[in-house]
PDB file of N, CA and C in Angstrom:
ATOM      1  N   UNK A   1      11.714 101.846  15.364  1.00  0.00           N
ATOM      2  CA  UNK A   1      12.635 100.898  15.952  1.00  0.00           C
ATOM      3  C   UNK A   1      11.957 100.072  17.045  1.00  0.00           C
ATOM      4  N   UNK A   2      11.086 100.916  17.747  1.00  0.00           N
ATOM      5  CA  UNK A   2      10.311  99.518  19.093  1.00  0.00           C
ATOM      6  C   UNK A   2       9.635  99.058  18.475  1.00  0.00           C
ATOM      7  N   UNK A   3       8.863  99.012  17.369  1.00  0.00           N
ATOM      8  CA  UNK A   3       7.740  98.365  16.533  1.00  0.00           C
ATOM      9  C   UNK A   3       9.137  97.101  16.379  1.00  0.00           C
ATOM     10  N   UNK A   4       9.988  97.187  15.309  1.00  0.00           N
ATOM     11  CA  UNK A   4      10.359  96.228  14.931  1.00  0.00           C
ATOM     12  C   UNK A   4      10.703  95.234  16.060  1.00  0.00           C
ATOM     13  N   UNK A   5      11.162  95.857  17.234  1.00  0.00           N
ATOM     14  CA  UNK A   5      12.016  95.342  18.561  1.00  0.00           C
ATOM     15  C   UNK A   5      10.950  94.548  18.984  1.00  0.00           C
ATOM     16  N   UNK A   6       9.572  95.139  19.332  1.00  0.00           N
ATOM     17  CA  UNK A   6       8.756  94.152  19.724  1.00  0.00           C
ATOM     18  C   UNK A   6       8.315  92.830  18.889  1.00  0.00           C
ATOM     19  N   UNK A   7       8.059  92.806  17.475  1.00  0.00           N
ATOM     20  CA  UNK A   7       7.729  91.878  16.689  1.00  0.00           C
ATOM     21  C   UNK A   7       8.770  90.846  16.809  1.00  0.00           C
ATOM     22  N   UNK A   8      10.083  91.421  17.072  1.00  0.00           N
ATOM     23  CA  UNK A   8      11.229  90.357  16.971  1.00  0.00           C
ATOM     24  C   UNK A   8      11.418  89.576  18.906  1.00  0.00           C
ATOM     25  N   UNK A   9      11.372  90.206  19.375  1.00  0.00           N
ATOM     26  CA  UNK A   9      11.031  89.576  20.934  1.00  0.00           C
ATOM     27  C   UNK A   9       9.826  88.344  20.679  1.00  0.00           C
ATOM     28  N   UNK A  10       8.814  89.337  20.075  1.00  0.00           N
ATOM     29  CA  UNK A  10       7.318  88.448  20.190  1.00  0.00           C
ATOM     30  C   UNK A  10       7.818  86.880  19.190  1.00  0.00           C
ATOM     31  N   UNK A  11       8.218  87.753  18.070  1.00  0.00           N
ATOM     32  CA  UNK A  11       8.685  85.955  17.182  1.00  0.00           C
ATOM     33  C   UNK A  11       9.858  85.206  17.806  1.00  0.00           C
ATOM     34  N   UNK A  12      10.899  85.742  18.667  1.00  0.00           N
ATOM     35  CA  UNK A  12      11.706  84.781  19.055  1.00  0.00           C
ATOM     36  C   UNK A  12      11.193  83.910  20.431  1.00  0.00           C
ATOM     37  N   UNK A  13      10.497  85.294  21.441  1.00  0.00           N
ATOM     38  CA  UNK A  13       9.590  84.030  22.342  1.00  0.00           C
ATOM     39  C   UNK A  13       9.063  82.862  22.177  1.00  0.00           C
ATOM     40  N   UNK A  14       8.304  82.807  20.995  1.00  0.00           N
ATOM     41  CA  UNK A  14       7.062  81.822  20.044  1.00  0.00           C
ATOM     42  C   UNK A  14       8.220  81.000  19.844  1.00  0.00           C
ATOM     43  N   UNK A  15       8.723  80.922  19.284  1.00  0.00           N
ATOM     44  CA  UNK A  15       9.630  80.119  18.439  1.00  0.00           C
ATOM     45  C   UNK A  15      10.635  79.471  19.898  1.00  0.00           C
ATOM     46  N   UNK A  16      10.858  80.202  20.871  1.00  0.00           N
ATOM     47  CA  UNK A  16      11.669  79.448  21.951  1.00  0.00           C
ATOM     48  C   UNK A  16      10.784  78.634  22.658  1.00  0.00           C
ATOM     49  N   UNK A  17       9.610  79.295  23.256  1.00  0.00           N
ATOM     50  CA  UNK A  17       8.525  78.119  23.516  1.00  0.00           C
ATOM     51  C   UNK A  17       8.310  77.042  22.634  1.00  0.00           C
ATOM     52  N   UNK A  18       8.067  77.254  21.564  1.00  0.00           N
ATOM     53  CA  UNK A  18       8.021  76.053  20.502  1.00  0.00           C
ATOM     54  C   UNK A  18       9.032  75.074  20.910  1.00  0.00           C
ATOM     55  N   UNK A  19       9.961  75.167  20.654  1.00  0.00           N
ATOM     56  CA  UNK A  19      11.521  74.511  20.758  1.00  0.00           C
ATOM     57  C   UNK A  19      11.669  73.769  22.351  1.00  0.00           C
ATOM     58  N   UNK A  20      11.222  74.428  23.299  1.00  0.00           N
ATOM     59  CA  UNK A  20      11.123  74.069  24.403  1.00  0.00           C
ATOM     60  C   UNK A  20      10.295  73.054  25.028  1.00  0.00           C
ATOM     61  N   UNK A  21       8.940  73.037  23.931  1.00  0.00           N
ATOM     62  CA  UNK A  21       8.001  72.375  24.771  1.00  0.00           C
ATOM     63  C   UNK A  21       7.942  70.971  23.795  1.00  0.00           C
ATOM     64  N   UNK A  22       8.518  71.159  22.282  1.00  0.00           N
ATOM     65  CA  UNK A  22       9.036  69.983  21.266  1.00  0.00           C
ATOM     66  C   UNK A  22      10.021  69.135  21.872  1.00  0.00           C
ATOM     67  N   UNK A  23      11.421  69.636  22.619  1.00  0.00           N
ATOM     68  CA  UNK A  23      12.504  69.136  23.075  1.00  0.00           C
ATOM     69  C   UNK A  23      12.828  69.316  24.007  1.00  0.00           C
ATOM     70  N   UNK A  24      13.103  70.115  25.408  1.00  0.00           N
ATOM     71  CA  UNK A  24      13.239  70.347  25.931  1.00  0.00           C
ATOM     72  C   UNK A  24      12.818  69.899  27.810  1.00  0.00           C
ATOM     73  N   UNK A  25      11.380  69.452  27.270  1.00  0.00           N
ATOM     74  CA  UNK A  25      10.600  69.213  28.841  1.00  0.00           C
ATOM     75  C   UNK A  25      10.817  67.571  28.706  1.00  0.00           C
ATOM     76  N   UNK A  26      10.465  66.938  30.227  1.00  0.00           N
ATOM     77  CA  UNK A  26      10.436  65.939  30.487  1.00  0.00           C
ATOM     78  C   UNK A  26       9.357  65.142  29.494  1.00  0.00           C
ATOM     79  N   UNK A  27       9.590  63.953  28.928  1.00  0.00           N
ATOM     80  CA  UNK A  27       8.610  63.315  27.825  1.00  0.00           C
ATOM     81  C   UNK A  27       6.931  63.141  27.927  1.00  0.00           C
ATOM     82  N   UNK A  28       6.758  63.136  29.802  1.00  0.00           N
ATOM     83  CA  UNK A  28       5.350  63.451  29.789  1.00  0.00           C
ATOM     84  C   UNK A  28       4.691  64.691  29.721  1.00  0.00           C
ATOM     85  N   UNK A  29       5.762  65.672  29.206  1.00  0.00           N
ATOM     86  CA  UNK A  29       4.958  66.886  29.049  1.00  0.00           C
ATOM     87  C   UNK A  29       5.458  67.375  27.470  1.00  0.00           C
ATOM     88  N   UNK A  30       6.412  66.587  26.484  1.00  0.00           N
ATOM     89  CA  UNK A  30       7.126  66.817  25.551  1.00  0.00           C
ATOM     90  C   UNK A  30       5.619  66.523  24.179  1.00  0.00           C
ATOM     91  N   UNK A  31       6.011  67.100  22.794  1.00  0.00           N
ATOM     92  CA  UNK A  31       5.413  67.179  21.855  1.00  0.00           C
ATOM     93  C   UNK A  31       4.211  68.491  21.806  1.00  0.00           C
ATOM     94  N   UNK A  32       3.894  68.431  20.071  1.00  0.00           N
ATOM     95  CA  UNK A  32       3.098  69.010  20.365  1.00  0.00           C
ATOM     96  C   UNK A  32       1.687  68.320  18.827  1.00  0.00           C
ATOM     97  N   UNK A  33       0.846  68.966  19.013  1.00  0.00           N
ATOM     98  CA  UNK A  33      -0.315  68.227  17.365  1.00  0.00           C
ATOM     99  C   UNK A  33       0.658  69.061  16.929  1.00  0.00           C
ATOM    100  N   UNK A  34       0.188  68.385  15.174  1.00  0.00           N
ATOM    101  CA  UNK A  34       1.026  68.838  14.074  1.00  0.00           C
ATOM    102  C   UNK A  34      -0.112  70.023  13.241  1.00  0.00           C
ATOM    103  N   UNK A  35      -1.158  69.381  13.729  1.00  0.00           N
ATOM    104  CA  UNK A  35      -2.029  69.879  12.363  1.00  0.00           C
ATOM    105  C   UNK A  35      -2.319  71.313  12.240  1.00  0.00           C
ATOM    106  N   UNK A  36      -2.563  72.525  13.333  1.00  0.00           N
ATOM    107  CA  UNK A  36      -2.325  73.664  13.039  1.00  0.00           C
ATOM    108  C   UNK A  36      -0.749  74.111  12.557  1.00  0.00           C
ATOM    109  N   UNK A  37      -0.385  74.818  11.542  1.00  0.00           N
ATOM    110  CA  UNK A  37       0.897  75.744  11.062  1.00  0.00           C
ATOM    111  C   UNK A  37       1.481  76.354  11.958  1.00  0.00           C
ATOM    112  N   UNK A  38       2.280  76.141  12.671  1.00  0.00           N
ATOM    113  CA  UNK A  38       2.742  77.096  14.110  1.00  0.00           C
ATOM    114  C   UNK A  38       3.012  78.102  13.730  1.00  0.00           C
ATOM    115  N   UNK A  39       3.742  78.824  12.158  1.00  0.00           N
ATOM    116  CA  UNK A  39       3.637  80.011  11.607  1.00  0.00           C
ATOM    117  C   UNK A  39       2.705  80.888  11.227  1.00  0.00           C
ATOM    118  N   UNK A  40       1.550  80.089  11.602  1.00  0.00           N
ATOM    119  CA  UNK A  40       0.217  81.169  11.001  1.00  0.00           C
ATOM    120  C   UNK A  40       0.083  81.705  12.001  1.00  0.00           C
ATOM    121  N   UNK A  41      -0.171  80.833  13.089  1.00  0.00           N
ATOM    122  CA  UNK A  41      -0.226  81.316  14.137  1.00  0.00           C
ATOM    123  C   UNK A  41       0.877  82.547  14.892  1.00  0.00           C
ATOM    124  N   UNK A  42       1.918  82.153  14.510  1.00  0.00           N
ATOM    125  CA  UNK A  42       2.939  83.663  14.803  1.00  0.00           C
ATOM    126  C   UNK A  42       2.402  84.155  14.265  1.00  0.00           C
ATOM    127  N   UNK A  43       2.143  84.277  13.020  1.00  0.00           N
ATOM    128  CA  UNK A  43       1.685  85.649  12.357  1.00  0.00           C
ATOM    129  C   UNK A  43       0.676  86.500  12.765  1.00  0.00           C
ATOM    130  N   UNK A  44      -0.187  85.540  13.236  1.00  0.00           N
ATOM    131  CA  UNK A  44      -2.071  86.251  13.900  1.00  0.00           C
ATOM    132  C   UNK A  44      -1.356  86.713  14.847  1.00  0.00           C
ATOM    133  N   UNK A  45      -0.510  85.868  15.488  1.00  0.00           N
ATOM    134  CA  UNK A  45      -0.119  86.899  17.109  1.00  0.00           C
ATOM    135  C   UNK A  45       0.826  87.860  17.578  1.00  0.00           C
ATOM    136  N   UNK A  46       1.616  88.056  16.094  1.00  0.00           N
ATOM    137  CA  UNK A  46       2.328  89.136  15.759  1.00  0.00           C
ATOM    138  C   UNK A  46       1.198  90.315  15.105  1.00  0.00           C
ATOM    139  N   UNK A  47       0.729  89.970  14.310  1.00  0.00           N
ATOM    140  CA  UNK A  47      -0.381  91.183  13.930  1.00  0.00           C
ATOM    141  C   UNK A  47      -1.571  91.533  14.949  1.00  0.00           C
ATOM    142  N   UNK A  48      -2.121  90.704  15.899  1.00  0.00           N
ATOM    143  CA  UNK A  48      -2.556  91.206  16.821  1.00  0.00           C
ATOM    144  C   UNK A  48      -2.192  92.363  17.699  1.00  0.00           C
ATOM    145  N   UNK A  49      -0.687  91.678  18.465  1.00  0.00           N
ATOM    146  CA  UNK A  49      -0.377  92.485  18.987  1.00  0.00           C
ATOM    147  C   UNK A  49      -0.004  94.009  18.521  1.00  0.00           C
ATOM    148  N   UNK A  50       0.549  93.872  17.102  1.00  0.00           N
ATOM    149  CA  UNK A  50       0.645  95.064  16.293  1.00  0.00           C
ATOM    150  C   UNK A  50      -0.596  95.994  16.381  1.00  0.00           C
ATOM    151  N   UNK A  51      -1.616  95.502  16.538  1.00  0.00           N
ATOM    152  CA  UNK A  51      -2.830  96.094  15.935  1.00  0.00           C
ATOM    153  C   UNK A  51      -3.152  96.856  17.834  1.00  0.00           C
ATOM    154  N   UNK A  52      -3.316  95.719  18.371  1.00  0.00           N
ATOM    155  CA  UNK A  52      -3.289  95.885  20.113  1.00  0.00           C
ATOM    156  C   UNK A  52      -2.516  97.701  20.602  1.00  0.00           C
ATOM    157  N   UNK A  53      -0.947  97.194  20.151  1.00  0.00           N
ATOM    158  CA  UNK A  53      -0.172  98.540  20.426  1.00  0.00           C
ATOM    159  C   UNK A  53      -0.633  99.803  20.032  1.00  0.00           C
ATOM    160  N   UNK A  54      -0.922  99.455  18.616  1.00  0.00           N
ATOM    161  CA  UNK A  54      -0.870 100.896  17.517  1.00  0.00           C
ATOM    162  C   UNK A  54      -2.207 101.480  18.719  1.00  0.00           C
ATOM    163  N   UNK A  55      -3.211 100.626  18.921  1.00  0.00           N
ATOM    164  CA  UNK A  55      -5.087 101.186  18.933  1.00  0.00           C
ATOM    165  C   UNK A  55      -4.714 101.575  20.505  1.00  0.00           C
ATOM    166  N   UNK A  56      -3.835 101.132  21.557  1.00  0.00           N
ATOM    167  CA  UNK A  56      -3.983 101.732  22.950  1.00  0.00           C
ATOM    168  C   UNK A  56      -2.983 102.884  23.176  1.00  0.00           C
ATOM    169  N   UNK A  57      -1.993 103.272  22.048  1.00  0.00           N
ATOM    170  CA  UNK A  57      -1.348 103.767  22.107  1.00  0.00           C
ATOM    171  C   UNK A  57       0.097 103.637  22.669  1.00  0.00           C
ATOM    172  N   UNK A  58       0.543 102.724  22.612  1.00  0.00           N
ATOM    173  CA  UNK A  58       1.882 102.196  23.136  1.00  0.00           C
ATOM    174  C   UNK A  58       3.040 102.881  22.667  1.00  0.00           C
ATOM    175  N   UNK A  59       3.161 103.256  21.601  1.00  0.00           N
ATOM    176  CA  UNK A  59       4.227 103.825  21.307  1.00  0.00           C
ATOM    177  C   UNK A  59       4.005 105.768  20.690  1.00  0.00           C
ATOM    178  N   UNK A  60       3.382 106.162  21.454  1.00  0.00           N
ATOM    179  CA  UNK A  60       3.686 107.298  21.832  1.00  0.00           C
ATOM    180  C   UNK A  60       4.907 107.914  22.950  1.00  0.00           C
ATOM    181  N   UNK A  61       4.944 109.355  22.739  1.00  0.00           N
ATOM    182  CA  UNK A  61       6.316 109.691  23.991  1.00  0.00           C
ATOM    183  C   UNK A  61       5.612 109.318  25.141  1.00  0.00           C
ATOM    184  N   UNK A  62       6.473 109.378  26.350  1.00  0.00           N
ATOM    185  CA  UNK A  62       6.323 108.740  27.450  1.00  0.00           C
ATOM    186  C   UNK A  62       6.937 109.730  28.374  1.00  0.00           C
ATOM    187  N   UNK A  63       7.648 110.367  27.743  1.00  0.00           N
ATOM    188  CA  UNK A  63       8.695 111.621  28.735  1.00  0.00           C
ATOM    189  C   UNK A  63       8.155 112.515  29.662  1.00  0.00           C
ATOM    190  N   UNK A  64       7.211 112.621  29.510  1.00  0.00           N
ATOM    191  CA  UNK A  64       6.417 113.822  30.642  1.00  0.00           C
ATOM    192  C   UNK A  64       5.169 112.774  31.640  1.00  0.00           C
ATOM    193  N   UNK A  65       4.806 111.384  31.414  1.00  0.00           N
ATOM    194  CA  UNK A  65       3.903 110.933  31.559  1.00  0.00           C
ATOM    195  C   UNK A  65       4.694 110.426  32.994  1.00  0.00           C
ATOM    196  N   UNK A  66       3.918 110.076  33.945  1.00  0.00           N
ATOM    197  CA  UNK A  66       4.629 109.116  35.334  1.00  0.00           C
ATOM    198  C   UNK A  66       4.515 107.744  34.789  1.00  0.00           C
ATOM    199  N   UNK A  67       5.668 107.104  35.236  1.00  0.00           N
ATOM    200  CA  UNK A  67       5.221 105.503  34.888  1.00  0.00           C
ATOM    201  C   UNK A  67       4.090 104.748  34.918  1.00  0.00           C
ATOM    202  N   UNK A  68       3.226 105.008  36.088  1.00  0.00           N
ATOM    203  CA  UNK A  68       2.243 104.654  36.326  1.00  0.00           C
ATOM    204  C   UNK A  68       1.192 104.276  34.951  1.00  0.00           C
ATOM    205  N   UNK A  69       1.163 105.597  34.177  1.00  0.00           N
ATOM    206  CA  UNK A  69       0.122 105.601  32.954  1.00  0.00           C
ATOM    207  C   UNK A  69       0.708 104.644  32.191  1.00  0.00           C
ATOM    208  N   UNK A  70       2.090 104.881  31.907  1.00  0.00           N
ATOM    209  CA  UNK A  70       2.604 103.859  30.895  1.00  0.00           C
ATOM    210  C   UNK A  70       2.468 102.631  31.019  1.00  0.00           C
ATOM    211  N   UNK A  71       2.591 102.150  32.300  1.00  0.00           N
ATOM    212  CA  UNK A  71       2.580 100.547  33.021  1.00  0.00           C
ATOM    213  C   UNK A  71       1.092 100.098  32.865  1.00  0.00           C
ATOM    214  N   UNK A  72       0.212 101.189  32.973  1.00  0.00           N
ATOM    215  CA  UNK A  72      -1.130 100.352  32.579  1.00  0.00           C
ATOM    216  C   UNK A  72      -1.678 100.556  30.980  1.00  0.00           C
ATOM    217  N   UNK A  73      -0.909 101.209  30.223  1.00  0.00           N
ATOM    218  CA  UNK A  73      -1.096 101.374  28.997  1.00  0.00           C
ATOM    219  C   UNK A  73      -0.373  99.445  28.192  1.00  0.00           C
ATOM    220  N   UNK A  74       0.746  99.705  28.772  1.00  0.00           N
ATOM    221  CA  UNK A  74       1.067  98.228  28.321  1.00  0.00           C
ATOM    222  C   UNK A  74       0.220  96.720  29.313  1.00  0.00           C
ATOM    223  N   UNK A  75      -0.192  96.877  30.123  1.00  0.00           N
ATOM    224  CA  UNK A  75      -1.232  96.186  31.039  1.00  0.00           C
ATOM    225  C   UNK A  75      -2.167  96.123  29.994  1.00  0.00           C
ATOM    226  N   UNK A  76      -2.738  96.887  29.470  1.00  0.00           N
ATOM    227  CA  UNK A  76      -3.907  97.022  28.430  1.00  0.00           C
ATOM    228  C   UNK A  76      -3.941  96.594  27.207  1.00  0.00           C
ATOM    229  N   UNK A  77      -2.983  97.045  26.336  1.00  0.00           N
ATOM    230  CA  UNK A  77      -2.594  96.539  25.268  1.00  0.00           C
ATOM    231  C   UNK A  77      -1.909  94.558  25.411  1.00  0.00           C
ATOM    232  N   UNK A  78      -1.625  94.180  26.410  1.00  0.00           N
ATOM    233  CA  UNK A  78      -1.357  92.833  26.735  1.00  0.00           C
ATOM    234  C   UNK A  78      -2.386  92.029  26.517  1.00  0.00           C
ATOM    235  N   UNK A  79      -3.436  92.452  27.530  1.00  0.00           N
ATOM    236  CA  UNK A  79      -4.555  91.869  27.552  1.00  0.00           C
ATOM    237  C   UNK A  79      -5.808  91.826  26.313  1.00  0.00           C
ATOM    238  N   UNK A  80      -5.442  93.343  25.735  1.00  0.00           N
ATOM    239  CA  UNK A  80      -6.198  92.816  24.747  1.00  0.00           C
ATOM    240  C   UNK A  80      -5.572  92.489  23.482  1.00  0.00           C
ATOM    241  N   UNK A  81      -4.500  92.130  23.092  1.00  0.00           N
ATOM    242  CA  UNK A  81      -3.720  91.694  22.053  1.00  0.00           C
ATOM    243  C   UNK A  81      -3.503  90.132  22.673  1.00  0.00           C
TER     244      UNK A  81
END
């Protein structure tokens, strides 16, 4: 269930930035190039991060651990995903 939860956060972020920075901002900061697929690109950065989580361990239990470990476990997996 957090696997899916995160992929769906990660694709609706993408997709709200998209929308935001197409329509949303003042015209000297509005548009974007056409020529990369903005969906491929979700995809690399949905499977990244997939790949990111699984390899630092993100979704292991957490119940006995202090926050601390967890907070830099996702610190880690951020940066390198």
């Amino acid at each position: 269930m957090q696997k899916v939860l995160d992929i769906v956060i990660t694709a609706f972020s993408f997709i709200a930035a998209y929308h935001i920075k197409l329509h949303a901002l003042p015209q000297i900061f509005r548009g974007l190039i056409t020529r990369p697929n903005y969906y491929i690109v979700l995809l690399l950065i949905i499977i990244s991060y997939y790949v990111a989580f699984q390899w630092v361990g993100m979704y292991l239990s957490y119940r006995s651990k202090p926050f601390s470990q967890f907070f830099l476990r996702v610190l880690k997996s951020c940066f390198i995903g």
